[in-house]
PDB file of N, CA and C in Angstrom:
ATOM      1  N   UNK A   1      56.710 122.514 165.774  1.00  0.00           N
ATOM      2  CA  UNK A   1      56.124 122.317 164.435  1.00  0.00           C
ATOM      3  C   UNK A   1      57.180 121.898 163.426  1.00  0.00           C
ATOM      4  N   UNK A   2      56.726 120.883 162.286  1.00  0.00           N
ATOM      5  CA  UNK A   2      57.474 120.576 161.313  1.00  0.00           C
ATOM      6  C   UNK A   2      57.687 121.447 160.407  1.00  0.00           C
ATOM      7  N   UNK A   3      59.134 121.864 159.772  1.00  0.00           N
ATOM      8  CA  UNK A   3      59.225 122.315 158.571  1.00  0.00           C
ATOM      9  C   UNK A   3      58.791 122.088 157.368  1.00  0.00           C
ATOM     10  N   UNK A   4      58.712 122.903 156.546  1.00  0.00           N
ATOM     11  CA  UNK A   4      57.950 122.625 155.401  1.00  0.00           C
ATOM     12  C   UNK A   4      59.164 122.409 154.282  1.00  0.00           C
ATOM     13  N   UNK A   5      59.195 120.711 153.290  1.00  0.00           N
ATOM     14  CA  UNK A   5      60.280 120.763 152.337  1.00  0.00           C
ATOM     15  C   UNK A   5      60.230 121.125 151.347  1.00  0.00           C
ATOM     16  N   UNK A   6      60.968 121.971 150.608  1.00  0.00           N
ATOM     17  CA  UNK A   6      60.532 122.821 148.906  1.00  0.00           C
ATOM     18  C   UNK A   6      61.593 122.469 148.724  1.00  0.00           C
ATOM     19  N   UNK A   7      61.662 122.191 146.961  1.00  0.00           N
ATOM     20  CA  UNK A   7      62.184 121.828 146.015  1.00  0.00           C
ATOM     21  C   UNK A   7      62.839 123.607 145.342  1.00  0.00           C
ATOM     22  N   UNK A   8      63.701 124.108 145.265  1.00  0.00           N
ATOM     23  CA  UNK A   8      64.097 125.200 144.542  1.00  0.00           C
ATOM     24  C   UNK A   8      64.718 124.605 143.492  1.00  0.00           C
ATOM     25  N   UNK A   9      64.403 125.363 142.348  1.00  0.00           N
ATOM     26  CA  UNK A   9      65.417 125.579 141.219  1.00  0.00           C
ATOM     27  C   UNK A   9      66.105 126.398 140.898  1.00  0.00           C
ATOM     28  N   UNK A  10      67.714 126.536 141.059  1.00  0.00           N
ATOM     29  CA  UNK A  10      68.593 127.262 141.371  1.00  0.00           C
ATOM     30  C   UNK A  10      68.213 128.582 139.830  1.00  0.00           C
ATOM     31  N   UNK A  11      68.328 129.984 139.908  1.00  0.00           N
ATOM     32  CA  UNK A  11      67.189 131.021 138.888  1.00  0.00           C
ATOM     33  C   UNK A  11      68.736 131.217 137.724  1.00  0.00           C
ATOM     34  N   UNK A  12      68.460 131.254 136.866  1.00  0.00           N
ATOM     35  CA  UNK A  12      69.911 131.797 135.827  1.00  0.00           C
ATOM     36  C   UNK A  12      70.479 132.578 136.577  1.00  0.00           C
ATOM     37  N   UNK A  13      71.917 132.933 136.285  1.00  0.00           N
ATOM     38  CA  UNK A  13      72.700 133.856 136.956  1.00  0.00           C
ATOM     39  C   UNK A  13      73.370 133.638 138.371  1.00  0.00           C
ATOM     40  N   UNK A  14      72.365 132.895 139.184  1.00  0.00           N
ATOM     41  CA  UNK A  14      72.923 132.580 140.286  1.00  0.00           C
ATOM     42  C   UNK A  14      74.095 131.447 140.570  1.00  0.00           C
ATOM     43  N   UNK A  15      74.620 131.780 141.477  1.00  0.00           N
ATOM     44  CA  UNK A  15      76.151 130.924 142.209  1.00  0.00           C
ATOM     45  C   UNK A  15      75.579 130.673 143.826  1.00  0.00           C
ATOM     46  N   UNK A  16      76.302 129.019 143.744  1.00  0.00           N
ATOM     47  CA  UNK A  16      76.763 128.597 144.817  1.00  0.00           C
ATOM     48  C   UNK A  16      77.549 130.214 145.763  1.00  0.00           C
ATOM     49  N   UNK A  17      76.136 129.770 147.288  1.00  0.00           N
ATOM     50  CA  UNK A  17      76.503 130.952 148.221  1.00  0.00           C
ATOM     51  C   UNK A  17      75.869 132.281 148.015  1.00  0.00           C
ATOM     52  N   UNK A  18      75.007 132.562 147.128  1.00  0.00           N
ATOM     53  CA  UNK A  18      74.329 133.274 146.952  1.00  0.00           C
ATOM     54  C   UNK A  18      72.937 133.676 147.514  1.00  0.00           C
ATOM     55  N   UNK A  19      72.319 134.107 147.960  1.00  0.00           N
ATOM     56  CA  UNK A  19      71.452 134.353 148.844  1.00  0.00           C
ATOM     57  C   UNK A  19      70.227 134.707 147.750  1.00  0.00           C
ATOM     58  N   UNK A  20      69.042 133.993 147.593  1.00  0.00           N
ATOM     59  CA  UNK A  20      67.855 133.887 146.700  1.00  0.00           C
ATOM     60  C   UNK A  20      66.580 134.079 147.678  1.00  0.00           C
ATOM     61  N   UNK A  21      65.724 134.557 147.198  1.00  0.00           N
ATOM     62  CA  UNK A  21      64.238 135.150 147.857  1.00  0.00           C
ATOM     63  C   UNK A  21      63.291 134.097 147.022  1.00  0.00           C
ATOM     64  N   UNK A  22      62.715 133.077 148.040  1.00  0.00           N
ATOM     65  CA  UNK A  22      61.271 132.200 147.218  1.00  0.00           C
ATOM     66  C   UNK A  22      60.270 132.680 148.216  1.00  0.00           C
ATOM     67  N   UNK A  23      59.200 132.359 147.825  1.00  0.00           N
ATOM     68  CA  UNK A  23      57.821 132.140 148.201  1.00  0.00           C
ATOM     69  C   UNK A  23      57.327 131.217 148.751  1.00  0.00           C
ATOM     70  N   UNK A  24      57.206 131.119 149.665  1.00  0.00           N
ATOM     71  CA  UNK A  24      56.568 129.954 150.296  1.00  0.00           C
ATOM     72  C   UNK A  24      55.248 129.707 149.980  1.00  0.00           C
ATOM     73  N   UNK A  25      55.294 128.131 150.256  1.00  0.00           N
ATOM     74  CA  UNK A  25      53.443 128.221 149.846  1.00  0.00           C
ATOM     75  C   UNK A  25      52.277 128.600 150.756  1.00  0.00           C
ATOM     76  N   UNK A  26      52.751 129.412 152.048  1.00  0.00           N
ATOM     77  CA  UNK A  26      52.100 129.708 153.195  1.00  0.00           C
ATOM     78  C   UNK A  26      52.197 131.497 152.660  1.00  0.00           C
ATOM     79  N   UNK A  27      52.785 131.731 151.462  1.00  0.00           N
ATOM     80  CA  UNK A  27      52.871 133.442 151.167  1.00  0.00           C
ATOM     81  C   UNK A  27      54.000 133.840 151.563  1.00  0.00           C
ATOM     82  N   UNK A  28      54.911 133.389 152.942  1.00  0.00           N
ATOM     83  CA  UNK A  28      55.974 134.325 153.333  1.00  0.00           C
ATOM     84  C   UNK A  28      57.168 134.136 152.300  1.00  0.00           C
ATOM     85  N   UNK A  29      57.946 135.461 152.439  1.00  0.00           N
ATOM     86  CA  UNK A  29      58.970 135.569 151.819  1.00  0.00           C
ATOM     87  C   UNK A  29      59.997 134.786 152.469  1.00  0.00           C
ATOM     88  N   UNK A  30      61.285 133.808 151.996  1.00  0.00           N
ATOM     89  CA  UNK A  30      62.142 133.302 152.673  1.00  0.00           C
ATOM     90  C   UNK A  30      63.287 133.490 152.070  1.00  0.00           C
ATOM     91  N   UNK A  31      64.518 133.972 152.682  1.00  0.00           N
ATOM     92  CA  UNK A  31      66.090 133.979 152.063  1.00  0.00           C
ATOM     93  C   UNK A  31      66.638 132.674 152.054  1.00  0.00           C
ATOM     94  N   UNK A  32      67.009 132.072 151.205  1.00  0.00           N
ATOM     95  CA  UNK A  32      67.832 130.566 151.085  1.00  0.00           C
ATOM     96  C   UNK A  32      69.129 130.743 150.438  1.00  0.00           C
ATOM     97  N   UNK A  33      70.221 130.574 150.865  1.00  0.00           N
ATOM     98  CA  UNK A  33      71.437 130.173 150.330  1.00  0.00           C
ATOM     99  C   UNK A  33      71.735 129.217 149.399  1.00  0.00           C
ATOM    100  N   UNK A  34      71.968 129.426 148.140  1.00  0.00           N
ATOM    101  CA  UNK A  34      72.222 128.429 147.104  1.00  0.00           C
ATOM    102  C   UNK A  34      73.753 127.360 147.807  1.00  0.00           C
ATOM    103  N   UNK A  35      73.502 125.986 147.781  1.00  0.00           N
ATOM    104  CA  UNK A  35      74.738 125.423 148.117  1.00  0.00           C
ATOM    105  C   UNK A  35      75.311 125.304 147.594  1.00  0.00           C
ATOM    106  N   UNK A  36      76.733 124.589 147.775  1.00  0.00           N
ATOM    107  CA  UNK A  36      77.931 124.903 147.090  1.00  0.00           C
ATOM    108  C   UNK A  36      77.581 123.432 146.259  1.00  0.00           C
ATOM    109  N   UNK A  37      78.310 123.919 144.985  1.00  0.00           N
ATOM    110  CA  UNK A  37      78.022 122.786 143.881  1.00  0.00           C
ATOM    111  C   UNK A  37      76.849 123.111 142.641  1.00  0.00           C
ATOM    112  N   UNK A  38      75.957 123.833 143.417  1.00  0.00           N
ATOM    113  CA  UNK A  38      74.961 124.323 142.701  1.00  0.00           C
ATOM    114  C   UNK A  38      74.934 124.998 141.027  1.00  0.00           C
ATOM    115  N   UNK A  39      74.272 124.376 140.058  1.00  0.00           N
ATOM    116  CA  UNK A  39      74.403 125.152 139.245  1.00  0.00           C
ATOM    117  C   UNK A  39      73.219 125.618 138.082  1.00  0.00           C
ATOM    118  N   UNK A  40      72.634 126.706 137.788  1.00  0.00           N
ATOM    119  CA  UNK A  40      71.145 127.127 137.371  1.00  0.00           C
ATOM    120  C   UNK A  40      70.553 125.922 136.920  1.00  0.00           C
ATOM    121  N   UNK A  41      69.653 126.306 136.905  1.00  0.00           N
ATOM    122  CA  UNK A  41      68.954 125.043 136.841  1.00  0.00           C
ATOM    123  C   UNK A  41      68.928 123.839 137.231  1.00  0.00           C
ATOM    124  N   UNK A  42      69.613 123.748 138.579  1.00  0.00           N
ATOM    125  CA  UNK A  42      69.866 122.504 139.052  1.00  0.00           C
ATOM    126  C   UNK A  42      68.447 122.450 139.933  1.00  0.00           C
ATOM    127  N   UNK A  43      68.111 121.643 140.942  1.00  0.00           N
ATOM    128  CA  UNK A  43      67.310 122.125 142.134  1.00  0.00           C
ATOM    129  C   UNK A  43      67.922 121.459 143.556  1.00  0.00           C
ATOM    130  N   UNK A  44      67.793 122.042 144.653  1.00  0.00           N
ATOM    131  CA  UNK A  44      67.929 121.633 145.841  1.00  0.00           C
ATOM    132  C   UNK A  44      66.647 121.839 146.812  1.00  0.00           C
ATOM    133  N   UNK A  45      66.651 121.155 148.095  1.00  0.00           N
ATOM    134  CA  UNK A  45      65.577 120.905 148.470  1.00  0.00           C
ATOM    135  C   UNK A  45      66.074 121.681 150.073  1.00  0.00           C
ATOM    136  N   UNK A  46      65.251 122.664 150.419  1.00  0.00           N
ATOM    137  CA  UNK A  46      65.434 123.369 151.801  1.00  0.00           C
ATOM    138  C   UNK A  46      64.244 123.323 152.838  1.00  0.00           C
ATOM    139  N   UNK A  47      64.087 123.002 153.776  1.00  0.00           N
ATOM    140  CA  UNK A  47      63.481 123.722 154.987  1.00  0.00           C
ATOM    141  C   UNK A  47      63.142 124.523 155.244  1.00  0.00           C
ATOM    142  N   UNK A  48      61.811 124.850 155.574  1.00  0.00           N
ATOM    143  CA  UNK A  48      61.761 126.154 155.985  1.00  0.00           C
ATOM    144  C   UNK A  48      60.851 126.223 157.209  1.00  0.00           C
TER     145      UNK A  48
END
């Protein structure tokens, strides 16, 4: 099965390497690593 691609927007406070909790749009909870470079309010796009 294909992964599903989401758009995150990195939350205030957070740093590159930081480990963030989203929602998927299927309900499950998922841990994503902010990448390096990252900065609030930026967005990156993950797999899940």
């Amino acid at each position: 099965p294909q992964g599903t691609l989401l758009s995150i927007t990195v939350p205030e406070g957070a740093q590159p390497g930081q480990q963030i909790q989203i929602k998927a749009p299927d309900g499950r909870v998922v841990a994503v690593t902010i990448p390096a470079g990252m900065q609030p309010g930026t967005q990156f796009q993950v797999k899940i």
